[in-house]
Protein backbone atom coordinates (compact mmCIF):
# COMPACT_ATOMS: atom_id res chain seq x y z
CA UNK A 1 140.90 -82.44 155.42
CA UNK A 2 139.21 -84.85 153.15
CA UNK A 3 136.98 -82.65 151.21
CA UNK A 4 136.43 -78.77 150.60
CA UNK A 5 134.24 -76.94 152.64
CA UNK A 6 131.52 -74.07 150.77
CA UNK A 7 133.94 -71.69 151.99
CA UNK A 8 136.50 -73.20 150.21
CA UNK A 9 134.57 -73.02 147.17
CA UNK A 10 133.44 -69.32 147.43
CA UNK A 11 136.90 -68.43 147.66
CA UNK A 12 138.16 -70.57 144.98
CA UNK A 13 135.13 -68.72 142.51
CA UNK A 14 136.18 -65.57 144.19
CA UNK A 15 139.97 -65.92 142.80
CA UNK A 16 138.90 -66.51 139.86
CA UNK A 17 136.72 -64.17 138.58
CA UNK A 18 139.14 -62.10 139.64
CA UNK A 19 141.72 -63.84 137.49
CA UNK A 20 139.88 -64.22 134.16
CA UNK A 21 137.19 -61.88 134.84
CA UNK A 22 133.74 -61.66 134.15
CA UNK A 23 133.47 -60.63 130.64
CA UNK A 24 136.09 -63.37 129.66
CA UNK A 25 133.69 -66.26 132.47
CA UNK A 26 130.90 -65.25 129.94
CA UNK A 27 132.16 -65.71 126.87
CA UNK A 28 133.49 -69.43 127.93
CA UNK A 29 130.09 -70.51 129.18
CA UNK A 30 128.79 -68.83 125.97
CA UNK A 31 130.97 -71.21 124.41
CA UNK A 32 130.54 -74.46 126.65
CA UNK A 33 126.76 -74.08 125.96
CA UNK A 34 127.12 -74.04 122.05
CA UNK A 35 129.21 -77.24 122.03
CA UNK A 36 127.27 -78.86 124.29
CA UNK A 37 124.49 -77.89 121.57
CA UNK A 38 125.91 -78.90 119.07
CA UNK A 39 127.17 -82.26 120.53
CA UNK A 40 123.27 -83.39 121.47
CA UNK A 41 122.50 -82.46 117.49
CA UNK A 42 125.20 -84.93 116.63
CA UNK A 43 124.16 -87.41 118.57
CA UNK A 44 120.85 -86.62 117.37
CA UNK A 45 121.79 -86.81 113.60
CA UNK A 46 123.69 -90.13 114.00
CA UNK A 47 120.30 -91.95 116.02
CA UNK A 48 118.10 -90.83 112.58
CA UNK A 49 121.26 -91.88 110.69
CA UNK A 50 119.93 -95.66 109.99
CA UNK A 51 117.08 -94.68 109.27
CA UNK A 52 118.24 -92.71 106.26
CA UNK A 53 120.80 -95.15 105.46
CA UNK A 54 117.83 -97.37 105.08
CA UNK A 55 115.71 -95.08 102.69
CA UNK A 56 118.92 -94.30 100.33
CA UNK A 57 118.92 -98.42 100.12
CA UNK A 58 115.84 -98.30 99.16
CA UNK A 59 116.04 -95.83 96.61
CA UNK A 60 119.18 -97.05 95.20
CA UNK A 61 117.42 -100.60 94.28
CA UNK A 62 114.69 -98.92 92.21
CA UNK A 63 115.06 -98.83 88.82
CA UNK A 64 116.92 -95.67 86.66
CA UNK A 65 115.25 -94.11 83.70
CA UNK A 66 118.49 -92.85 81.46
């Protein structure tokens, strides 16, 4: 009783494609996928972050013509 058998399962996935559909299932993995995207770019964009934090430091101590 402790934990779900595949049948269990198939039925469960059965239910609820019936429920939501398959046109609507599509569209949220559609969805899942592009924020999982887009949450590996912004961890991406934050580890080269320091990097050009550094290199605006270093510009910002060099001298300005005006």
């Amino acid at each position: 009783m402790g934990s779900l058998s595949i049948w269990h399962w198939i039925i469960v996935l059965v239910v609820v494609t019936l429920v939501f559909g398959t046109k609507k299932l599509g569209t949220v993995g559609s969805d899942l996928g592009k924020a999982v995207k887009g949450f590996k770019d912004g961890i991406k964009g934050e580890e080269s972050s320091p990097a050009d934090s550094a290199k605006i430091q270093d510009d910002s101590k060099a001298p300005v013509n005006t």
